[in-house]
PDB file of N, CA and C in Angstrom:
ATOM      1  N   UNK A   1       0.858  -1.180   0.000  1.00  0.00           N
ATOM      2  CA  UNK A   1       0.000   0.000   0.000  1.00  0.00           C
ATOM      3  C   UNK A   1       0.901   1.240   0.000  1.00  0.00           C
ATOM      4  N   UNK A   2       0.704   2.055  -1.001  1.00  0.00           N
ATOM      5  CA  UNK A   2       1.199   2.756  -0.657  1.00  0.00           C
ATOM      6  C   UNK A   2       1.170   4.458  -0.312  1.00  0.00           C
ATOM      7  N   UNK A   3       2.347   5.306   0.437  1.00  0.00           N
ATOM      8  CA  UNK A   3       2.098   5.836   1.861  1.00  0.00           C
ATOM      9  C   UNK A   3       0.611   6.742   1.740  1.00  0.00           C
ATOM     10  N   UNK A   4       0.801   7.424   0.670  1.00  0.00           N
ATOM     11  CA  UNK A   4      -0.962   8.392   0.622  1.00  0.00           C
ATOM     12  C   UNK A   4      -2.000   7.526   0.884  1.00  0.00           C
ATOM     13  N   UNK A   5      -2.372   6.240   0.796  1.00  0.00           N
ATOM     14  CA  UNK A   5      -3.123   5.495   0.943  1.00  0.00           C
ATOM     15  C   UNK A   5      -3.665   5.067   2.193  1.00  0.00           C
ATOM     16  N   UNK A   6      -2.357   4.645   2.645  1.00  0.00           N
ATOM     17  CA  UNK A   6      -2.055   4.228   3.915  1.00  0.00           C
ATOM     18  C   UNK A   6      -2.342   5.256   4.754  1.00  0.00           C
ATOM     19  N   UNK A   7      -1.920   7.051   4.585  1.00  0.00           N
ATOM     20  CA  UNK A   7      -2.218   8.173   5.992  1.00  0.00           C
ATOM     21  C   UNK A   7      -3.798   8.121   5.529  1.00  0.00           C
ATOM     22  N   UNK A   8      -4.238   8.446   4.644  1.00  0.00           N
ATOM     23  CA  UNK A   8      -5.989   8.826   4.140  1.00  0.00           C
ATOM     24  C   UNK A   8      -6.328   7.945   4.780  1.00  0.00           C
ATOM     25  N   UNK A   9      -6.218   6.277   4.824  1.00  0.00           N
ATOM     26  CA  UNK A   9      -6.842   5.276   5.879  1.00  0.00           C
ATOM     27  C   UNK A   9      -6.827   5.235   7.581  1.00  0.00           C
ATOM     28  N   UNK A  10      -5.668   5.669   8.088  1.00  0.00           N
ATOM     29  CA  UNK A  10      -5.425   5.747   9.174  1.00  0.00           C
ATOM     30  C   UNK A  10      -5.792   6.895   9.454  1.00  0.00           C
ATOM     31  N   UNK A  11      -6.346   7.909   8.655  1.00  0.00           N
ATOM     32  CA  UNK A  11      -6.627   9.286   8.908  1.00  0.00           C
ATOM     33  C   UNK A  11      -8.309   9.506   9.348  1.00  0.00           C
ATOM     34  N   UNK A  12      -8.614   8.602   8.582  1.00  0.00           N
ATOM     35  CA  UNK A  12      -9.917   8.060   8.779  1.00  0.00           C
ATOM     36  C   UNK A  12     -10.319   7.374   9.449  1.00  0.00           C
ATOM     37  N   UNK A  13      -9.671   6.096  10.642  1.00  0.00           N
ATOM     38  CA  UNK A  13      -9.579   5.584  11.582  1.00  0.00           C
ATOM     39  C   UNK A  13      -9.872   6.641  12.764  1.00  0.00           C
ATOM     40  N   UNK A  14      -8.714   7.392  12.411  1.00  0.00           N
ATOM     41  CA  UNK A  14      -8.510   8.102  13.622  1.00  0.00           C
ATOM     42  C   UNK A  14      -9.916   9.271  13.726  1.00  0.00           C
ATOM     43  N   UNK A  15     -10.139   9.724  12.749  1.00  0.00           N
ATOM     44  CA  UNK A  15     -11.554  10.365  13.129  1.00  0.00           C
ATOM     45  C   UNK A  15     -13.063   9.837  13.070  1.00  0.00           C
ATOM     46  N   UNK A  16     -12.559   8.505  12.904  1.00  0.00           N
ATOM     47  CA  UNK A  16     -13.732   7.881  13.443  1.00  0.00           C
ATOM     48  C   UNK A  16     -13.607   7.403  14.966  1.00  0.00           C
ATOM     49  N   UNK A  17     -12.572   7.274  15.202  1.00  0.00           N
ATOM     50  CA  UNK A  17     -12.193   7.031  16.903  1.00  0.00           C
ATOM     51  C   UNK A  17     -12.602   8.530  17.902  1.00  0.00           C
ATOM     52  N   UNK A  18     -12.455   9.640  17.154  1.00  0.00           N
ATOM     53  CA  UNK A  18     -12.449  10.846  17.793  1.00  0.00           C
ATOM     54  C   UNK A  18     -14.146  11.016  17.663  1.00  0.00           C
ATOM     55  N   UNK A  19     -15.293  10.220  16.852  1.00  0.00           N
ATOM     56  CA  UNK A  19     -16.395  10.105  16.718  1.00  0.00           C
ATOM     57  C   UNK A  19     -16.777   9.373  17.670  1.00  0.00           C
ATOM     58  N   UNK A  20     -16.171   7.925  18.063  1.00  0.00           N
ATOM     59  CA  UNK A  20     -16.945   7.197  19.173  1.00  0.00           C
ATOM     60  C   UNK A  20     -16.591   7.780  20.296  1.00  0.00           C
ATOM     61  N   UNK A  21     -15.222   8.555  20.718  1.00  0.00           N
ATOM     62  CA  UNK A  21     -15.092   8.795  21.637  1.00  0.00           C
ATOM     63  C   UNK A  21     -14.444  10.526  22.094  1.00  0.00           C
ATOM     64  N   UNK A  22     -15.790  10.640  22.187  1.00  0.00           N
ATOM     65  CA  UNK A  22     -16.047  12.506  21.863  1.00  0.00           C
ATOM     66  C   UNK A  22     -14.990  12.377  23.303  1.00  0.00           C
ATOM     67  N   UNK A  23     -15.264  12.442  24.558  1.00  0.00           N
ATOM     68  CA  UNK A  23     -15.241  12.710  25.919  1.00  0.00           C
ATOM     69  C   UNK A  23     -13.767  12.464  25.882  1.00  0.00           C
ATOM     70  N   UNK A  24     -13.263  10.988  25.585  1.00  0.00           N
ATOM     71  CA  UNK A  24     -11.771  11.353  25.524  1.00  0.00           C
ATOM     72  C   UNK A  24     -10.983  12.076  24.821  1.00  0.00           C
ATOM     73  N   UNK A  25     -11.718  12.276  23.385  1.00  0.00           N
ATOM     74  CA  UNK A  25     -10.716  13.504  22.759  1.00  0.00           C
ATOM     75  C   UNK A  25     -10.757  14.882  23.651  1.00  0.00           C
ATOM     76  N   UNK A  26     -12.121  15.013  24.212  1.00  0.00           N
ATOM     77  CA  UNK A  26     -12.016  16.034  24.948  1.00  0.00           C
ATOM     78  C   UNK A  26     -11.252  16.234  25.833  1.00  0.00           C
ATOM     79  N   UNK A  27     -10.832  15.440  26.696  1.00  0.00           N
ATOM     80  CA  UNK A  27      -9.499  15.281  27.800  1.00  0.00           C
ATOM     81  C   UNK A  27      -8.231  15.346  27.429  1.00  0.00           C
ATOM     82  N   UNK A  28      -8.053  14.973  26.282  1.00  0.00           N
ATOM     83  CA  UNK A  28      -6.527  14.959  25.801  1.00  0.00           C
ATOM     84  C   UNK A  28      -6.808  16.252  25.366  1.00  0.00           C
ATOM     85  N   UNK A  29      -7.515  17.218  24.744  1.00  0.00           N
ATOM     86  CA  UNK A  29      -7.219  18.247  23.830  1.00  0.00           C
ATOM     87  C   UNK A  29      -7.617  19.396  24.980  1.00  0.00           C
ATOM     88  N   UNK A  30      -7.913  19.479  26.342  1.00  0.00           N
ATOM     89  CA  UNK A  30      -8.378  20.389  26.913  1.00  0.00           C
ATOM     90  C   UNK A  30      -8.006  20.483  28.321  1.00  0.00           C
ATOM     91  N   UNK A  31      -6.522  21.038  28.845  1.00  0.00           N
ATOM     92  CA  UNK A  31      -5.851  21.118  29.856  1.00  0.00           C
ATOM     93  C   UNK A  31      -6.869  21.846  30.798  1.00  0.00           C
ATOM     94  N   UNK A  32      -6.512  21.372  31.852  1.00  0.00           N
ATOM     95  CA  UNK A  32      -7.128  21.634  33.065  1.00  0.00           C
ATOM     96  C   UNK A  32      -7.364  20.393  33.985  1.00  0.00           C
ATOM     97  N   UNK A  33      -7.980  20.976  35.314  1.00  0.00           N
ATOM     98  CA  UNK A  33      -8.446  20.533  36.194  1.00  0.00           C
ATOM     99  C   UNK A  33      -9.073  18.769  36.510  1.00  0.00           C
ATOM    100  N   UNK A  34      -9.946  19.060  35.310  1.00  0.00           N
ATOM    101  CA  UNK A  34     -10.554  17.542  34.983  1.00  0.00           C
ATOM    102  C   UNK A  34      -9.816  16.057  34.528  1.00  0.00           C
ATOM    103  N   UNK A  35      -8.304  16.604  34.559  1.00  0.00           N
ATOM    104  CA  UNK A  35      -7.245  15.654  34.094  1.00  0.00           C
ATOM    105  C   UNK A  35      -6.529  15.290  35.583  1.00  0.00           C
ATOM    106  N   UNK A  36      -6.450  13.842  35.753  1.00  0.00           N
ATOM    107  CA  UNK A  36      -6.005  13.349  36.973  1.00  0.00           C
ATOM    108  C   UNK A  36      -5.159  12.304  36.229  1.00  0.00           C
ATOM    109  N   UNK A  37      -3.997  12.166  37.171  1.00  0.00           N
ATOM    110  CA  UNK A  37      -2.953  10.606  37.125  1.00  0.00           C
ATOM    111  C   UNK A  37      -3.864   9.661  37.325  1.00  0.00           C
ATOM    112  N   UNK A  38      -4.994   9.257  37.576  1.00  0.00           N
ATOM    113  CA  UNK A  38      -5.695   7.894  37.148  1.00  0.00           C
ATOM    114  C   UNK A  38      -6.272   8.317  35.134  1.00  0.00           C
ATOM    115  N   UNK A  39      -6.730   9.051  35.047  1.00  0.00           N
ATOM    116  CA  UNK A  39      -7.429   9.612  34.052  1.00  0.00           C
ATOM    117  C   UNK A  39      -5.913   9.505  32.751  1.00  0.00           C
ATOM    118  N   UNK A  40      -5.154  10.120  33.357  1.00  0.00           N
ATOM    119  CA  UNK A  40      -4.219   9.966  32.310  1.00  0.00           C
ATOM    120  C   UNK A  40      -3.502   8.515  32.245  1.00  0.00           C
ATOM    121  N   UNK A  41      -3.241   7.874  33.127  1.00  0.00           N
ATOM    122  CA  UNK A  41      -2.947   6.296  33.017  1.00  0.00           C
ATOM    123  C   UNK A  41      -4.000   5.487  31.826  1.00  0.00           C
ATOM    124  N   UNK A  42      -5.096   6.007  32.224  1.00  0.00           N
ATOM    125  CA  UNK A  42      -6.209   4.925  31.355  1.00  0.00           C
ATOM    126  C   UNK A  42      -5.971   5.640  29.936  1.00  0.00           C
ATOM    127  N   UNK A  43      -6.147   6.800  29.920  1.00  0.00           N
ATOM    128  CA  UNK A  43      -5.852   7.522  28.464  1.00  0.00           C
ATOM    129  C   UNK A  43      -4.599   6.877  27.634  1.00  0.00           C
ATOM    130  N   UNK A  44      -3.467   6.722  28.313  1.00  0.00           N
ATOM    131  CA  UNK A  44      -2.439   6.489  27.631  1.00  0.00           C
ATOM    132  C   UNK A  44      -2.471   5.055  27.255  1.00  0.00           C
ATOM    133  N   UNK A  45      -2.986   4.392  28.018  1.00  0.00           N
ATOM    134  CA  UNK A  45      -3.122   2.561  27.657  1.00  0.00           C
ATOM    135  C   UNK A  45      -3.965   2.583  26.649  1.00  0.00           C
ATOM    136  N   UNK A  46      -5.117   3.330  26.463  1.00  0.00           N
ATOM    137  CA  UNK A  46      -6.302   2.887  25.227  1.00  0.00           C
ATOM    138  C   UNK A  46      -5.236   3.568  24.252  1.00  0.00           C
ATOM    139  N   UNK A  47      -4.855   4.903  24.427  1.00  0.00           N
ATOM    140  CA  UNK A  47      -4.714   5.091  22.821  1.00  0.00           C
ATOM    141  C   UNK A  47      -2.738   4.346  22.362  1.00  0.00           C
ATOM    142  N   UNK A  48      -2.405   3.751  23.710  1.00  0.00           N
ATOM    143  CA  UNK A  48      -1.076   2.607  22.887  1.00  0.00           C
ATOM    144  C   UNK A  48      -1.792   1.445  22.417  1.00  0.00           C
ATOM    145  N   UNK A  49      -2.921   1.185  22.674  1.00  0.00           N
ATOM    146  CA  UNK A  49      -3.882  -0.322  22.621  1.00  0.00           C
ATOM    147  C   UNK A  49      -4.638   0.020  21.082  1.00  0.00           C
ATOM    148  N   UNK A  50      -4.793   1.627  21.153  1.00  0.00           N
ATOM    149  CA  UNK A  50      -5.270   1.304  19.394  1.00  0.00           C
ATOM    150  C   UNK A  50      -4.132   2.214  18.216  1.00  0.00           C
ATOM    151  N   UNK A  51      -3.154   2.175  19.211  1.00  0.00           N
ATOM    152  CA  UNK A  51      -2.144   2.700  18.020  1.00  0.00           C
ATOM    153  C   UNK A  51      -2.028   4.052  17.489  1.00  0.00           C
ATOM    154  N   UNK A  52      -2.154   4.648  18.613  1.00  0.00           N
ATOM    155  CA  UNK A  52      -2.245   6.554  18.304  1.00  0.00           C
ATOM    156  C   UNK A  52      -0.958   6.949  19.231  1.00  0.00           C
ATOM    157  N   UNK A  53      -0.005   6.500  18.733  1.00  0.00           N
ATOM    158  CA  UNK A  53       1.320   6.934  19.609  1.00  0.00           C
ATOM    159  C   UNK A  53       1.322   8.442  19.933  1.00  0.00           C
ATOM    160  N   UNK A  54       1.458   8.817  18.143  1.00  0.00           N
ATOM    161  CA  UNK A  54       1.351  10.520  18.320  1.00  0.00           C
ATOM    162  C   UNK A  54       0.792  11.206  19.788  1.00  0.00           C
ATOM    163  N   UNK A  55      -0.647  10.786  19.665  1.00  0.00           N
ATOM    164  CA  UNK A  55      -1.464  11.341  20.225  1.00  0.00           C
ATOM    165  C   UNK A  55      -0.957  11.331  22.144  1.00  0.00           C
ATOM    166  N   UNK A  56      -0.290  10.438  22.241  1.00  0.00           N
ATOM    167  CA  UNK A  56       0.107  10.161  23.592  1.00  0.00           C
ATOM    168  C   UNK A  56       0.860  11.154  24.081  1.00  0.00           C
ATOM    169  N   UNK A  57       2.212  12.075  22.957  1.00  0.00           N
ATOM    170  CA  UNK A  57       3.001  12.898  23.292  1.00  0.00           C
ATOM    171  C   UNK A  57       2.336  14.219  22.938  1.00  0.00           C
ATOM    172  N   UNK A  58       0.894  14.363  22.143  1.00  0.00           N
ATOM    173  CA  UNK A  58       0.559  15.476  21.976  1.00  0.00           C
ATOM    174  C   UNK A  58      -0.554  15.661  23.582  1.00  0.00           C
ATOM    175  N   UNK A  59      -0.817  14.274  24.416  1.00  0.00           N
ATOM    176  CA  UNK A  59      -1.578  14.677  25.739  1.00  0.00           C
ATOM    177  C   UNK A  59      -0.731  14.571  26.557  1.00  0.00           C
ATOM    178  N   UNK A  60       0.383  14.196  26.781  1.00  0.00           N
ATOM    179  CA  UNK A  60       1.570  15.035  27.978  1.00  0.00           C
ATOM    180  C   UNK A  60       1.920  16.102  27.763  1.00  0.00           C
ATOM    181  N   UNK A  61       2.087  16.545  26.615  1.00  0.00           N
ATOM    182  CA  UNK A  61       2.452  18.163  26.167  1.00  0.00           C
ATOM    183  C   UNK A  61       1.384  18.870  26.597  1.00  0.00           C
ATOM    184  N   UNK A  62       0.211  18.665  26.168  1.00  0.00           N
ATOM    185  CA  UNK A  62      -1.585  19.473  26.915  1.00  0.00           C
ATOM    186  C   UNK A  62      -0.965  19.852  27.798  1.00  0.00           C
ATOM    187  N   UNK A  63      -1.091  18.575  28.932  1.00  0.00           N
ATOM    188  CA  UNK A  63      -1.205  18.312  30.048  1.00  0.00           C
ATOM    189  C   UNK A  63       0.093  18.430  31.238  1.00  0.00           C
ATOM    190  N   UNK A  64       0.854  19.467  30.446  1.00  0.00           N
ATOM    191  CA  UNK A  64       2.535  19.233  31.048  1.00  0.00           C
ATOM    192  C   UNK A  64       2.653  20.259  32.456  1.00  0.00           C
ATOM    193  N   UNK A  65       1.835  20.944  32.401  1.00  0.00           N
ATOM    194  CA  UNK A  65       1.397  22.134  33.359  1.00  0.00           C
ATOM    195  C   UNK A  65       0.667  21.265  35.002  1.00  0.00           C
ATOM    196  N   UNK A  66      -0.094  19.891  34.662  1.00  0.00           N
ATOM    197  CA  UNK A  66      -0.682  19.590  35.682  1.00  0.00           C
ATOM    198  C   UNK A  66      -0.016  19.225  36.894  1.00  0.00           C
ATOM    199  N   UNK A  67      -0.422  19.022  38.133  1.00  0.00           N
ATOM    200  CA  UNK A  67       0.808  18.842  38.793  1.00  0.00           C
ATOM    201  C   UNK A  67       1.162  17.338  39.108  1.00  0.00           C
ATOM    202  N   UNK A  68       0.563  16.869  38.825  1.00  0.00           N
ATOM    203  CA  UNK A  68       0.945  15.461  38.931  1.00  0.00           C
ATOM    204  C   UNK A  68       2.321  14.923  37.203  1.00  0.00           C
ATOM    205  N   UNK A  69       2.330  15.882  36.430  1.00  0.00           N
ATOM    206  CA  UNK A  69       3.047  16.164  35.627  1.00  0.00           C
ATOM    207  C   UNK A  69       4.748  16.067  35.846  1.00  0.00           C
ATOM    208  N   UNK A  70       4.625  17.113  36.859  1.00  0.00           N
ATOM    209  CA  UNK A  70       6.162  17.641  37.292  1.00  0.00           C
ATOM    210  C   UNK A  70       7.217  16.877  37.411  1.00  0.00           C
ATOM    211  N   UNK A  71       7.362  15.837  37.921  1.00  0.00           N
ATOM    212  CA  UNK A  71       8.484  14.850  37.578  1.00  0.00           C
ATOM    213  C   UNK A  71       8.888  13.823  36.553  1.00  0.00           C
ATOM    214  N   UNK A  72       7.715  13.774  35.353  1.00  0.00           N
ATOM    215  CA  UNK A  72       8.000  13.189  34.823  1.00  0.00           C
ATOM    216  C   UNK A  72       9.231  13.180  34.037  1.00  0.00           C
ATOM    217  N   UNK A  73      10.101  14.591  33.572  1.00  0.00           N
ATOM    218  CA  UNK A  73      10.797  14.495  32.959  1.00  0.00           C
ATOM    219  C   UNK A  73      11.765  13.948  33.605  1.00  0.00           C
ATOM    220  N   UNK A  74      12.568  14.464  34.705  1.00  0.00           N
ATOM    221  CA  UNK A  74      13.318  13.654  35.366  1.00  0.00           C
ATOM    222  C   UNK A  74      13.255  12.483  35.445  1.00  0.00           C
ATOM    223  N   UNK A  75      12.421  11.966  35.519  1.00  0.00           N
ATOM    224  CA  UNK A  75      12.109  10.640  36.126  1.00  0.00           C
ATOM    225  C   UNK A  75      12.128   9.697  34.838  1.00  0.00           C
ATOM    226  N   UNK A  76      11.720   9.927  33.464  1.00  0.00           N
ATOM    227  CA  UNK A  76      12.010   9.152  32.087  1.00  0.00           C
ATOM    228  C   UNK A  76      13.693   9.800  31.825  1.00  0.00           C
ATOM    229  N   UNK A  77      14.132  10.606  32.494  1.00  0.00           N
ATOM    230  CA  UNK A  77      15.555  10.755  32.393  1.00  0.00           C
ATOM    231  C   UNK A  77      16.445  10.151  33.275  1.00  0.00           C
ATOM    232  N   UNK A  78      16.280   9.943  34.144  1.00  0.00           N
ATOM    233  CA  UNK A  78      17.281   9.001  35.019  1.00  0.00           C
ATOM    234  C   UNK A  78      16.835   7.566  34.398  1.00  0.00           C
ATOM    235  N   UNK A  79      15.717   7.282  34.075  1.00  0.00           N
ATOM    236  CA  UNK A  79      15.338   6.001  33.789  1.00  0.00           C
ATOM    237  C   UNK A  79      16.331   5.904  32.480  1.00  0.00           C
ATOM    238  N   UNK A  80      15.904   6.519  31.810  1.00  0.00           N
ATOM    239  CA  UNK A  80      16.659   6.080  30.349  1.00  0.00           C
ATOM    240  C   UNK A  80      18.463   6.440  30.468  1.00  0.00           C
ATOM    241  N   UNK A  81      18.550   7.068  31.230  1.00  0.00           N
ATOM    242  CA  UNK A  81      19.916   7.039  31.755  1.00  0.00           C
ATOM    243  C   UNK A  81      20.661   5.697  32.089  1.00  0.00           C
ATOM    244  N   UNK A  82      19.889   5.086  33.421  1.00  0.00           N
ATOM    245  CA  UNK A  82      20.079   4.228  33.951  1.00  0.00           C
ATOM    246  C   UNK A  82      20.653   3.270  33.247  1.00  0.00           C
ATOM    247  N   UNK A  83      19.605   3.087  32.214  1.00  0.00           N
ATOM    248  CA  UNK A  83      19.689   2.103  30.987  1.00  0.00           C
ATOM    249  C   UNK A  83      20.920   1.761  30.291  1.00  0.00           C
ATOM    250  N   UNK A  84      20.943   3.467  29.893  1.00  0.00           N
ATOM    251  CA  UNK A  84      22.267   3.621  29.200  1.00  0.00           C
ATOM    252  C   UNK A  84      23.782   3.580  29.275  1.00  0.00           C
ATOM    253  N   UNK A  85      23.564   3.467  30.456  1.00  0.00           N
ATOM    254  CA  UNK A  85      24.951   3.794  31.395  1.00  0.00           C
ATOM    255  C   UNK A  85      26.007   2.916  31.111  1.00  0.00           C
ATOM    256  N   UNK A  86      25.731   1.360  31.545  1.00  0.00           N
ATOM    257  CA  UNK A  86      26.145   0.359  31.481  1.00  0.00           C
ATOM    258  C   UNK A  86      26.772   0.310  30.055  1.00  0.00           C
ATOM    259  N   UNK A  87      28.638   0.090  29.850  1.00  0.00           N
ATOM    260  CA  UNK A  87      28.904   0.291  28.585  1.00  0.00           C
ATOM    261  C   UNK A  87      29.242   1.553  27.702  1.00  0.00           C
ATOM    262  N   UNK A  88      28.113   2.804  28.324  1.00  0.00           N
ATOM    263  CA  UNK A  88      28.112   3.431  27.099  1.00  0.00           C
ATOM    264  C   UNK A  88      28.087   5.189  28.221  1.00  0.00           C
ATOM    265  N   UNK A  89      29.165   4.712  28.859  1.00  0.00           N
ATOM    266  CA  UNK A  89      29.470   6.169  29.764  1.00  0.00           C
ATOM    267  C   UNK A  89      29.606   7.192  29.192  1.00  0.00           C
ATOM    268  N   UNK A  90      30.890   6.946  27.932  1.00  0.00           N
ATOM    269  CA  UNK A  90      31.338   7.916  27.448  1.00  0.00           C
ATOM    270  C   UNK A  90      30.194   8.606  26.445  1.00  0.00           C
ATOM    271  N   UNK A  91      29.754   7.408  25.928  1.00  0.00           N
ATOM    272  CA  UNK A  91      28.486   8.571  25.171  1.00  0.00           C
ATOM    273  C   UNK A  91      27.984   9.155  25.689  1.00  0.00           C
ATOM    274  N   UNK A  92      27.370   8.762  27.145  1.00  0.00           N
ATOM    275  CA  UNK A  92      26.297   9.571  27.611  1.00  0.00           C
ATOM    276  C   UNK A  92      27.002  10.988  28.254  1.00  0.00           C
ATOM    277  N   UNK A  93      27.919  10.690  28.607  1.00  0.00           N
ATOM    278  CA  UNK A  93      29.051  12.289  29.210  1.00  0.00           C
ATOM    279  C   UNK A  93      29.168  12.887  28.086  1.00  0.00           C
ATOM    280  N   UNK A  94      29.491  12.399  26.912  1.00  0.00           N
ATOM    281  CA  UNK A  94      29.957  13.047  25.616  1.00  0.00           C
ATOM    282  C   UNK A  94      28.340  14.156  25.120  1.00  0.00           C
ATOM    283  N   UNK A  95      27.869  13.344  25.799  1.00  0.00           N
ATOM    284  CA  UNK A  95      26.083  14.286  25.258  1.00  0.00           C
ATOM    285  C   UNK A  95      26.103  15.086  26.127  1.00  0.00           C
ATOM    286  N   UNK A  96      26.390  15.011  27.155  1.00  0.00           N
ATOM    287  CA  UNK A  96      25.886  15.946  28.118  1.00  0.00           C
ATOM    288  C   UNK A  96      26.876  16.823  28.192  1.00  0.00           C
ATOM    289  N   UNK A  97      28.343  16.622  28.211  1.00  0.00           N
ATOM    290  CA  UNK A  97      28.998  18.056  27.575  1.00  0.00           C
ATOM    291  C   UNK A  97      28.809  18.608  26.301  1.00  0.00           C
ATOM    292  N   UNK A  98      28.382  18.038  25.188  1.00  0.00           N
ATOM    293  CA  UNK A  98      28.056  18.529  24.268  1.00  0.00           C
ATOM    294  C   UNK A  98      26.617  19.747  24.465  1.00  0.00           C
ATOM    295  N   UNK A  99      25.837  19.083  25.131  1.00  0.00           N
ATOM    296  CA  UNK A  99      25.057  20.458  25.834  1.00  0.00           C
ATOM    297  C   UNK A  99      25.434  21.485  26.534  1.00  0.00           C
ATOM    298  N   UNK A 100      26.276  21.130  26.891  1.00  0.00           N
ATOM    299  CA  UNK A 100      26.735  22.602  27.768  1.00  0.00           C
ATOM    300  C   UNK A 100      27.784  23.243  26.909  1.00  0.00           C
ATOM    301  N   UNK A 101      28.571  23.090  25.702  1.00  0.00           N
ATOM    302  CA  UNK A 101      29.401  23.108  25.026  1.00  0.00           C
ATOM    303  C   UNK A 101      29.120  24.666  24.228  1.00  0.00           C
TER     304      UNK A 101
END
């Protein structure tokens, strides 16, 4: 299939998903109050379960202000650190002076 085919189909998926499910598009697209760490847990599992990756980094971005928010960056940064470490020191020092560089 090819790719024009393929986005027009999945393009169409996806706004038929934003049809059955008015209330959650509404949560991902509308920062505030009404967004909780249970609310966003379930959000992020349905839309990795039907394949809207995008959409996952466009509702932490919304939602980056909330306060249950605030550590995440750190916290996917030491993680993926962690990871990395083992083996591959020098890259990861080599990046991080390269930022300050």
């Amino acid at each position: 299939m090819n790719r024009k085919k393929y986005r027009a189909r999945e393009t169409q998926r996806f706004l038929k998903w934003i049809s059955d499910y008015r209330g959650r598009w509404y949560l991902i697209c509308t920062p505030g109050e009404q967004m909780t760490m249970s609310k966003m847990y379930s959000l992020i599992k349905k839309l990795r379960k039907e394949g809207f990756y995008e959409l996952i980094f466009v509702l932490l971005m919304v939602h980056r202000d909330a306060e249950f928010m605030r550590d995440i960056p750190n916290h996917l940064a030491l993680d993926m650190l962690t990871k990395a470490w083992p083996g591959r020191q020098d890259d990861v020092l080599e990046r991080i002076l390269t930022y300050f560089a």
